[in-house]
C-alpha atoms as a PDB file:
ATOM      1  CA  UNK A   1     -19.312 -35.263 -44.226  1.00  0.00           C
ATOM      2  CA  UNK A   2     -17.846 -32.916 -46.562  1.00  0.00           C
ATOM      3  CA  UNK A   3     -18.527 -31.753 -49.806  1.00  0.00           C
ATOM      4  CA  UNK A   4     -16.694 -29.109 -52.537  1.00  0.00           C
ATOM      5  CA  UNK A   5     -19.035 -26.919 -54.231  1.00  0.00           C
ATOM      6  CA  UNK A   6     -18.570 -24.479 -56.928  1.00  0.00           C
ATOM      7  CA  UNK A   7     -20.841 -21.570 -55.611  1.00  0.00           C
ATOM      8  CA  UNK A   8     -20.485 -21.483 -51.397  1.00  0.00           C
ATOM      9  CA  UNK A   9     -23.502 -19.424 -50.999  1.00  0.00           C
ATOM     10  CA  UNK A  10     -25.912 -20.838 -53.713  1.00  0.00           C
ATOM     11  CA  UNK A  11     -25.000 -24.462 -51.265  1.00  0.00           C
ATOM     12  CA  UNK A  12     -25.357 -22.907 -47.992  1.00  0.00           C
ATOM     13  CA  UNK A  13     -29.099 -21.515 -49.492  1.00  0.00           C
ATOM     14  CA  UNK A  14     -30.413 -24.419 -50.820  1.00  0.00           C
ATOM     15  CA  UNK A  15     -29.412 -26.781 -47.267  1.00  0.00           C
ATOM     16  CA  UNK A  16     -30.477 -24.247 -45.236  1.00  0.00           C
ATOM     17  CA  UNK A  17     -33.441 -22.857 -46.825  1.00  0.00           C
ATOM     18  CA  UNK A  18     -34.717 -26.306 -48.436  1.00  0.00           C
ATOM     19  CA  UNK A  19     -33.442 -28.736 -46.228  1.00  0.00           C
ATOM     20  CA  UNK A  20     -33.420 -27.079 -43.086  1.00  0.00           C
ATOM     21  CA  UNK A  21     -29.268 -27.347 -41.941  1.00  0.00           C
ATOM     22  CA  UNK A  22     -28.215 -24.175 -39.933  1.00  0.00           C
ATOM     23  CA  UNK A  23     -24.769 -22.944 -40.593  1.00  0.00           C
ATOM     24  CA  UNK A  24     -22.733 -22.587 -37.171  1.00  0.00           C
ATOM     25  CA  UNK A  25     -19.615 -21.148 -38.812  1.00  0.00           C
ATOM     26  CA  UNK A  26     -18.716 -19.683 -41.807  1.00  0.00           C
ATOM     27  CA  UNK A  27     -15.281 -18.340 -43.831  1.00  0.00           C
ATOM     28  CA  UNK A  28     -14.640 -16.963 -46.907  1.00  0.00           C
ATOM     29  CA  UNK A  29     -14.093 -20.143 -48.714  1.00  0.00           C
ATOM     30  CA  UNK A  30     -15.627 -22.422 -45.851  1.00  0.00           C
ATOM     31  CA  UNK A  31     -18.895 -23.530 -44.177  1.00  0.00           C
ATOM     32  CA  UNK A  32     -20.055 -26.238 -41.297  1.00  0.00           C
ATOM     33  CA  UNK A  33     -23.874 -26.466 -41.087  1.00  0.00           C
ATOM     34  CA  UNK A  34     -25.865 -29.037 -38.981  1.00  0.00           C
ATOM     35  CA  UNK A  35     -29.149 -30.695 -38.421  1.00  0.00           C
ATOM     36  CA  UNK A  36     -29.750 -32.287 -36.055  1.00  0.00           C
ATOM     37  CA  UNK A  37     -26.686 -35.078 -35.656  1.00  0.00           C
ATOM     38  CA  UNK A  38     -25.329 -34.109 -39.029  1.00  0.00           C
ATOM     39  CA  UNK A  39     -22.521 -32.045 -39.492  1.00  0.00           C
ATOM     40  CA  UNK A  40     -21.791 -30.918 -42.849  1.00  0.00           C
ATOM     41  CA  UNK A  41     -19.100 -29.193 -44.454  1.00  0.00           C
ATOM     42  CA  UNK A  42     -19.004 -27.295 -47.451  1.00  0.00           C
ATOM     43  CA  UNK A  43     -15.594 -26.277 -49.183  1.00  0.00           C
ATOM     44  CA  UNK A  44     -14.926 -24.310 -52.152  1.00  0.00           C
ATOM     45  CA  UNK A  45     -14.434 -26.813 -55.429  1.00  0.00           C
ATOM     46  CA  UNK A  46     -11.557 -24.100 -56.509  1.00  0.00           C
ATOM     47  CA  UNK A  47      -9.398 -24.614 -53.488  1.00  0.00           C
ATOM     48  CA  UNK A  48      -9.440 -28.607 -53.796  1.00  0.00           C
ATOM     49  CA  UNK A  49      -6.113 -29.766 -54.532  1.00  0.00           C
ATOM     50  CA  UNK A  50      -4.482 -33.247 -55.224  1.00  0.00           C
ATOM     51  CA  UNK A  51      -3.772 -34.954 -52.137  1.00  0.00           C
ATOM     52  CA  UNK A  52      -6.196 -37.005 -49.898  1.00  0.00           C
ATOM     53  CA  UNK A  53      -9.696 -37.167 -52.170  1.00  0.00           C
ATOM     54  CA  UNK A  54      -7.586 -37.390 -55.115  1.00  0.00           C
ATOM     55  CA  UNK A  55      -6.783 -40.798 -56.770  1.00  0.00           C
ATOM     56  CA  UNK A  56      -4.309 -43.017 -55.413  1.00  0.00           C
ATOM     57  CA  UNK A  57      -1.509 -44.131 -57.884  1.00  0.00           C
ATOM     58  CA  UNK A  58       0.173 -47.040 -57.093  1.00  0.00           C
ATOM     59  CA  UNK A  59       4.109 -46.487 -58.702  1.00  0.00           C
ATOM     60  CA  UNK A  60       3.966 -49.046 -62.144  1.00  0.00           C
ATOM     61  CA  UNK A  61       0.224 -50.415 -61.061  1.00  0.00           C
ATOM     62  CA  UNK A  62      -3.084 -49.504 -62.075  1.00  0.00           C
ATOM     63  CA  UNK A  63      -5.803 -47.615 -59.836  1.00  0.00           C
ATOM     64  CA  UNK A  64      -6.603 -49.735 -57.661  1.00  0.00           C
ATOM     65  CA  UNK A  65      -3.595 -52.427 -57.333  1.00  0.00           C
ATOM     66  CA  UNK A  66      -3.062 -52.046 -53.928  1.00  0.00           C
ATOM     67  CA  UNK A  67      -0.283 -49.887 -53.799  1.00  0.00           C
ATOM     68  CA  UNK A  68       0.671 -48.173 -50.454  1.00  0.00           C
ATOM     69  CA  UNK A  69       1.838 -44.400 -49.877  1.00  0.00           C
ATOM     70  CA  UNK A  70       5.850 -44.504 -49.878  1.00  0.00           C
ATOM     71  CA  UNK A  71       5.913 -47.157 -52.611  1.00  0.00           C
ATOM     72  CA  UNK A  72       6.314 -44.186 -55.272  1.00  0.00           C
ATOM     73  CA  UNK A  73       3.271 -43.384 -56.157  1.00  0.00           C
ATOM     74  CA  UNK A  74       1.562 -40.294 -56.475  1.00  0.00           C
ATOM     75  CA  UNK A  75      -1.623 -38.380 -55.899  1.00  0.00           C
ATOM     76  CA  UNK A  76      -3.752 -38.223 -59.092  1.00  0.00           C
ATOM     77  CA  UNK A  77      -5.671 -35.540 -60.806  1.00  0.00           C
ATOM     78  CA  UNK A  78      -8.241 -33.827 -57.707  1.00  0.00           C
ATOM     79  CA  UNK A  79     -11.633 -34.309 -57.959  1.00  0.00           C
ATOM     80  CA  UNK A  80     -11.872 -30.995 -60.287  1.00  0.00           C
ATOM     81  CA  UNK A  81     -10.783 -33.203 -62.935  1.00  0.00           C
ATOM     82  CA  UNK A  82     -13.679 -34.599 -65.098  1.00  0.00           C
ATOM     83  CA  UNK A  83     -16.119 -36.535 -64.220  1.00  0.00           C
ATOM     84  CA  UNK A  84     -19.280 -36.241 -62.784  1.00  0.00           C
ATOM     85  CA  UNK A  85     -19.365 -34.610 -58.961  1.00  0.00           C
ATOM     86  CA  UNK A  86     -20.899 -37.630 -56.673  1.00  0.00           C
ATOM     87  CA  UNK A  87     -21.258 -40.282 -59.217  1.00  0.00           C
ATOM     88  CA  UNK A  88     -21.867 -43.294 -58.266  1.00  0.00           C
ATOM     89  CA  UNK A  89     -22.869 -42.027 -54.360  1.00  0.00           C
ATOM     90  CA  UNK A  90     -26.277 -41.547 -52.333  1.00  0.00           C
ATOM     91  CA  UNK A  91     -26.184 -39.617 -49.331  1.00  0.00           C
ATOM     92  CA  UNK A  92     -28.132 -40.180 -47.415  1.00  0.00           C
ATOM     93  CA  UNK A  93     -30.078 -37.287 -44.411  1.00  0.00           C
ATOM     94  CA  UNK A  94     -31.777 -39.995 -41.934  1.00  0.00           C
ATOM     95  CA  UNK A  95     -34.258 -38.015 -40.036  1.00  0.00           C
ATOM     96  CA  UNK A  96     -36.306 -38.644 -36.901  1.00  0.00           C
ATOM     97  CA  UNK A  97     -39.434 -40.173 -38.021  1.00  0.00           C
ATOM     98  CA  UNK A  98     -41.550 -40.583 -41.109  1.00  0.00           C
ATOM     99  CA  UNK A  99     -43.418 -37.686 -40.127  1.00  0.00           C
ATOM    100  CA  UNK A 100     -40.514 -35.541 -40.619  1.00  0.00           C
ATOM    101  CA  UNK A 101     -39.274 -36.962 -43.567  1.00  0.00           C
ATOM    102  CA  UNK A 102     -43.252 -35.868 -45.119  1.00  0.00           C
ATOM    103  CA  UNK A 103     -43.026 -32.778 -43.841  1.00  0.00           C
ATOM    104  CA  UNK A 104     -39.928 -31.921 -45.170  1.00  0.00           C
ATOM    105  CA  UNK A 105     -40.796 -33.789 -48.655  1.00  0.00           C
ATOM    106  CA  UNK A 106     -43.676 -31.337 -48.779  1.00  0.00           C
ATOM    107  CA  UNK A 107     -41.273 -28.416 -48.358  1.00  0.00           C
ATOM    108  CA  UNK A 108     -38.880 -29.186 -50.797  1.00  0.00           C
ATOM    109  CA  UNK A 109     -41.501 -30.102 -53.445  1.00  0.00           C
ATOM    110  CA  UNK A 110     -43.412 -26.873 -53.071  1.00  0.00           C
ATOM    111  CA  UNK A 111     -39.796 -24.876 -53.995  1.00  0.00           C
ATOM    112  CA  UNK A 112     -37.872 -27.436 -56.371  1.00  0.00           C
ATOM    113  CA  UNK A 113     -39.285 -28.954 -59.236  1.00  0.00           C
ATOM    114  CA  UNK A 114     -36.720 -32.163 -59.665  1.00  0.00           C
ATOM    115  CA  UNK A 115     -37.551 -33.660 -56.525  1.00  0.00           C
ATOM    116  CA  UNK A 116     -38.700 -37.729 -56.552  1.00  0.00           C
ATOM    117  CA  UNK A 117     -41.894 -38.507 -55.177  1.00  0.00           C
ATOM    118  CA  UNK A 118     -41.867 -39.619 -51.241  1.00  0.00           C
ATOM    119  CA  UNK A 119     -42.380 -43.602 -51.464  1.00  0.00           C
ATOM    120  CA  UNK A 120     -42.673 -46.489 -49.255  1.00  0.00           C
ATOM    121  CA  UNK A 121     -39.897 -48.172 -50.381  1.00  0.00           C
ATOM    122  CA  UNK A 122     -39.510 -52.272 -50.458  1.00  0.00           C
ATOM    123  CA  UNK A 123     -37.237 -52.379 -47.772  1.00  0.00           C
ATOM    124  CA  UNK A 124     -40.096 -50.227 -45.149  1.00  0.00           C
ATOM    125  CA  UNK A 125     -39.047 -46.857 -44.868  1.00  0.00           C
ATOM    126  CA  UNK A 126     -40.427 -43.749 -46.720  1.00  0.00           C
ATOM    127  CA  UNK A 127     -37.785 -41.713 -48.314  1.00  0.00           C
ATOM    128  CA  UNK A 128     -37.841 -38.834 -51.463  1.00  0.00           C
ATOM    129  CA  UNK A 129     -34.866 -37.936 -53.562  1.00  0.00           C
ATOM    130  CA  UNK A 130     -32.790 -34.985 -54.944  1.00  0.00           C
ATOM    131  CA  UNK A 131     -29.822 -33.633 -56.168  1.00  0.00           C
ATOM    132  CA  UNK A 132     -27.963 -30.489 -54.937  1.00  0.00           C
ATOM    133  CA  UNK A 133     -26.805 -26.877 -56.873  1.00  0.00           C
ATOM    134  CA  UNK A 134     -23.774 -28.901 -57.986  1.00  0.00           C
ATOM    135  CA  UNK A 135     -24.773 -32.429 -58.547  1.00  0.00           C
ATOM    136  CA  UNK A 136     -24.569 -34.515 -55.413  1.00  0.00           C
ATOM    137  CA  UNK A 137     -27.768 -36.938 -55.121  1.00  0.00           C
ATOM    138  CA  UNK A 138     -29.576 -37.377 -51.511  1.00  0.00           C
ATOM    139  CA  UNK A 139     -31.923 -39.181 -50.207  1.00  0.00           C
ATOM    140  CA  UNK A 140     -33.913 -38.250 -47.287  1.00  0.00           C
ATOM    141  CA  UNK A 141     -35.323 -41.011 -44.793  1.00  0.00           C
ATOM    142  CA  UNK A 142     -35.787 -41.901 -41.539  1.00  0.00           C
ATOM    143  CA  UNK A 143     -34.761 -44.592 -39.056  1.00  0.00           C
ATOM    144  CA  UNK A 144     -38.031 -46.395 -38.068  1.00  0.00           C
ATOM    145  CA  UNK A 145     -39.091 -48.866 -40.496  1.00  0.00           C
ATOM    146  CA  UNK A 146     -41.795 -49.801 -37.666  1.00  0.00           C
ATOM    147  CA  UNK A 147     -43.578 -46.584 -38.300  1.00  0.00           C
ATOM    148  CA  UNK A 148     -43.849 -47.164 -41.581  1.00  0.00           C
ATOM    149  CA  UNK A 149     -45.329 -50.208 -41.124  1.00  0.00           C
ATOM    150  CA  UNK A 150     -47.744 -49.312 -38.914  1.00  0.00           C
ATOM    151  CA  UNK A 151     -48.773 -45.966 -41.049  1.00  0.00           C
ATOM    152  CA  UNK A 152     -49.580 -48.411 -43.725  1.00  0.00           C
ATOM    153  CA  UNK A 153     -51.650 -50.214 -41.954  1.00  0.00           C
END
């Protein structure tokens, strides 16, 4: 996954230092961090351009008509335009086991104040929820709903 954030080292601080990502390389303008099975990329917001992220304009149809590239249509305005960053997406950080997921829900809770309380959620897996320096909302889980189960036993 990538994402484009405004301030490259305020993001790199708050996954490595809250949620526990380690960055394996780094640019100017660039960073890939992981955790476990998760790669993530962050890129600079500033050096997002039209292109692939953008919207797709079909030529003489609305967004969304079905239009395909070579048909005259263009790239719309990048995701710099307005709007707000990661509406309308969860992303999701699946970790190990529910024990994890507590442990790092203690973590973050003890540093950031807008965090959602860890919950057993309908559906049998724990899972808390935040949002990043520039607006992007995660959720942190795990993968076991059988260990939640049997923890609330």
């Amino acid at each position: 996954m990538e994402l484009f954030v405004d301030d490259l080292d305020v993001s790199i601080a708050f996954y490595t230092g809250l949620l526990g990502f380690r960055v394996v390389r780094r640019s100017a303008d660039y960073a890939v961090l992981v955790r476990g099975h998760v790669v993530l990329g962050l890129g600079l917001m500033a050096n997002l351009s039209a292109g692939p992220g953008a919207a797709w304009q079909p030529a003489g149809g609305a967004r969304g008509a079905g239009g395909a590239r070579g048909d005259g249509g263009s790239w719309g305005a990048g995701a710099s335009g307005a709007g707000a960053r990661g509406a309308g997406v969860e992303i999701v950080l699946e970790l190990d086991d529910v024990d994890e997921v507590s442990a790092l829900y203690e973590h973050c809770a003890a540093r950031v104040a807008a965090v959602e309380p860890l919950r057993l959620r309908p559906w049998g897996l724990h899972d808390f929820r935040l949002t990043d320096p520039d607006g992007y909302y995660l959720r942190v889980t795990h993968g076991n709903a059988e260990a939640s189960e049997a923890a609330a036993v």
